[in-house]
C-alpha atoms as a PDB file:
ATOM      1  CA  UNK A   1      28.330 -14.634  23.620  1.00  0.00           C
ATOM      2  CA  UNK A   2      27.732 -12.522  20.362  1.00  0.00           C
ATOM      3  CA  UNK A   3      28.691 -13.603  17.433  1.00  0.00           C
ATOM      4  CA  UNK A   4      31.304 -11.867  15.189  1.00  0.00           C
ATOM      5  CA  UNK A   5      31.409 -10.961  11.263  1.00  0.00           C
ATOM      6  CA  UNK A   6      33.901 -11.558   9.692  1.00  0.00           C
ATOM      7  CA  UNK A   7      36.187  -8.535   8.486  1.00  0.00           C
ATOM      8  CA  UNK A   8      35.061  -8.517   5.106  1.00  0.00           C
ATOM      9  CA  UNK A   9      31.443  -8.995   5.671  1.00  0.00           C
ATOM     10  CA  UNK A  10      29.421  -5.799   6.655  1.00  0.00           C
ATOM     11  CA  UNK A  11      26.377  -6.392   9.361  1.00  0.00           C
ATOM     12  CA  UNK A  12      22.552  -6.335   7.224  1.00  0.00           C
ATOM     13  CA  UNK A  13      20.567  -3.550   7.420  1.00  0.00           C
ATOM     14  CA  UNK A  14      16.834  -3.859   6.376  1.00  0.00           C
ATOM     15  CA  UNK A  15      16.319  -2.250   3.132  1.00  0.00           C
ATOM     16  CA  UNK A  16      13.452  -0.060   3.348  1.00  0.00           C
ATOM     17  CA  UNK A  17      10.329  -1.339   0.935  1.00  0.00           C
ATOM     18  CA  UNK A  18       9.154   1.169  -1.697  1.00  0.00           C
ATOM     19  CA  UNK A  19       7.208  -1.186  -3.546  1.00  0.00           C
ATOM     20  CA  UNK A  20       4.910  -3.888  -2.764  1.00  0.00           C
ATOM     21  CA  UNK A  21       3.481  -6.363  -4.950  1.00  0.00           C
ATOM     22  CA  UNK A  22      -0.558  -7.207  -4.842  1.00  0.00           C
ATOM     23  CA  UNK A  23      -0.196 -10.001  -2.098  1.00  0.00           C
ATOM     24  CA  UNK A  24       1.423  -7.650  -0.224  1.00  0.00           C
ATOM     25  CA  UNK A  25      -0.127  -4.911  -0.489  1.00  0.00           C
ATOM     26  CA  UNK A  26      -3.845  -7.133   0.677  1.00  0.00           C
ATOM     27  CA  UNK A  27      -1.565  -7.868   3.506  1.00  0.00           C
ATOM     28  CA  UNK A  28      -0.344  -4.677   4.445  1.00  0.00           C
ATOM     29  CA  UNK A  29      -4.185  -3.303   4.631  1.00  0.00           C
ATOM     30  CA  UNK A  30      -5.999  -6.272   6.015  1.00  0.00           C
ATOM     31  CA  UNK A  31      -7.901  -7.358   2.478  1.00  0.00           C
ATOM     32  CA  UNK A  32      -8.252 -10.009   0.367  1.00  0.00           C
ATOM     33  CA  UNK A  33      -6.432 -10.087  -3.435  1.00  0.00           C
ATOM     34  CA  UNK A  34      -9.397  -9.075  -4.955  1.00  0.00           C
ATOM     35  CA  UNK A  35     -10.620  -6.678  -2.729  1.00  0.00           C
ATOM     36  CA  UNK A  36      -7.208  -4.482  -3.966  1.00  0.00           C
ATOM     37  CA  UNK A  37      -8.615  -5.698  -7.253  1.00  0.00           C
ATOM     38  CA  UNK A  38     -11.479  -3.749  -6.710  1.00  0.00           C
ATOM     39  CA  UNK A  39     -10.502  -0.975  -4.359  1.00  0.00           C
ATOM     40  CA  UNK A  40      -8.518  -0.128  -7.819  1.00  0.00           C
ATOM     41  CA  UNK A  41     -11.303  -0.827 -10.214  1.00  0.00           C
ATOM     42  CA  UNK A  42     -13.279   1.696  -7.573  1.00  0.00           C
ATOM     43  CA  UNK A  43     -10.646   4.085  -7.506  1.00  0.00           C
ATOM     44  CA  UNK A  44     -10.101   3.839  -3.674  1.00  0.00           C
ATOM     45  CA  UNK A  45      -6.546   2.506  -4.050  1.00  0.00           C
ATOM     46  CA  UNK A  46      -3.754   3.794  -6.695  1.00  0.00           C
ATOM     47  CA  UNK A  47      -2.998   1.445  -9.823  1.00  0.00           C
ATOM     48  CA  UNK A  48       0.160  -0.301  -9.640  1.00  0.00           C
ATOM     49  CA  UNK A  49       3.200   0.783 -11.965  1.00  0.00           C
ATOM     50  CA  UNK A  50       4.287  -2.173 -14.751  1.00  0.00           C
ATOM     51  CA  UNK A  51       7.090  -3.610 -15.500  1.00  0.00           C
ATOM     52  CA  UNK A  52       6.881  -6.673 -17.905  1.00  0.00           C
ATOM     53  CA  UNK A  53       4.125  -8.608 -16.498  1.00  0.00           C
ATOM     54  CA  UNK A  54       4.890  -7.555 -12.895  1.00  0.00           C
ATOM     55  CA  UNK A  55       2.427  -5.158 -11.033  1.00  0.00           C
ATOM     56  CA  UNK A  56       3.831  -2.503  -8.176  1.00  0.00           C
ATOM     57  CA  UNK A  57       2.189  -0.530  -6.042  1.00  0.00           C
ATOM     58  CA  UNK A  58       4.791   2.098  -4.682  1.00  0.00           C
ATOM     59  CA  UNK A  59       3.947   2.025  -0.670  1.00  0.00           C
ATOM     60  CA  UNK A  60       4.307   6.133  -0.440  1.00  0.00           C
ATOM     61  CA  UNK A  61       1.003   5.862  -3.227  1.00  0.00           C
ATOM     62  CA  UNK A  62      -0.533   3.268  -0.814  1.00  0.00           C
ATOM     63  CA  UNK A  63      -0.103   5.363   2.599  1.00  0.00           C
ATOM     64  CA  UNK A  64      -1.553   8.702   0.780  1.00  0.00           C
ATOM     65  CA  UNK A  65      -4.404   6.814  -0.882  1.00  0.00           C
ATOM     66  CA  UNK A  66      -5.307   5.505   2.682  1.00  0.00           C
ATOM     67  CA  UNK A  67      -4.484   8.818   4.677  1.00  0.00           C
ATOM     68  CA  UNK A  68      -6.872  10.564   2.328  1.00  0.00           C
ATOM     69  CA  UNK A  69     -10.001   8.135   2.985  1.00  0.00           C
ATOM     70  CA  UNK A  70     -12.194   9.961   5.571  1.00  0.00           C
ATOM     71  CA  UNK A  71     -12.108   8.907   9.620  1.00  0.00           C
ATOM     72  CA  UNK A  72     -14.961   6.782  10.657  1.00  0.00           C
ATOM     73  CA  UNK A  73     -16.562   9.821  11.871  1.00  0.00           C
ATOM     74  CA  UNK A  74     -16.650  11.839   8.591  1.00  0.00           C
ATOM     75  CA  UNK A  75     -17.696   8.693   6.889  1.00  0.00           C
ATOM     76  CA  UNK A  76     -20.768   9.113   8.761  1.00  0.00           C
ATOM     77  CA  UNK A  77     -21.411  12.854   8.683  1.00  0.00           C
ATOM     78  CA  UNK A  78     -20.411  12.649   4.955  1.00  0.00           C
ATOM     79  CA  UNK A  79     -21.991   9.301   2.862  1.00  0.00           C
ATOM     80  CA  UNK A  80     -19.560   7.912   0.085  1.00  0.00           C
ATOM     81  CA  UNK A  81     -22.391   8.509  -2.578  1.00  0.00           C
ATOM     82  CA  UNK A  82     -22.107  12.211  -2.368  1.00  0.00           C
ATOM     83  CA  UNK A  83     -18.919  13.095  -1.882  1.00  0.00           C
ATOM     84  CA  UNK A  84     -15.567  10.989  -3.218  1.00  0.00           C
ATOM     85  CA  UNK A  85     -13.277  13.917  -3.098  1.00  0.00           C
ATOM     86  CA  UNK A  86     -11.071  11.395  -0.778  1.00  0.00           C
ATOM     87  CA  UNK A  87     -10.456   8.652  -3.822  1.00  0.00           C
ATOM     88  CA  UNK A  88      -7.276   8.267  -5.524  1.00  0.00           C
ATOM     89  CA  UNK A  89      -6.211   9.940  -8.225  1.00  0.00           C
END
């Protein structure tokens, strides 16, 4: 049996997530709070926006940041120390 809505009650969709706070966003990438701390500080991850005291990192920021860091394999043909063309801006 599946259950029914009322009339005046329109079925949930998901609302898509354009911003993710700093919990989240250590989630989302497999890290620790203050390892977005200081993948920021290093300029490997985007700053969040403001608001108030809040912090938001808009997820579109987050996927280019981490689309731009180099595959495994360039990692290796390329050191970090001598080239960082991949950090964020």
């Amino acid at each position: 049996m599946t259950a029914t809505l009322p009339a005046t009650q329109a079925p949930r969709r998901p609302v898509p997530r354009i911003g993710l706070s700093r919990a989240e966003v250590a989630l989302a990438i497999g890290v620790s709070g203050n390892t977005v701390d200081l993948m920021v500080s290093e300029g490997v991850l985007p700053a969040p926006r403001r608001w108030h005291t809040r912090k938001i990192w808009l997820v579109a920021e987050i996927e280019a940041a981490l689309a731009a860091w180099p595959t495994e394999d360039e990692a290796r043909e390329r050191p970090l120390e001598t080239s960082d063309e991949w950090r964020a801006e």
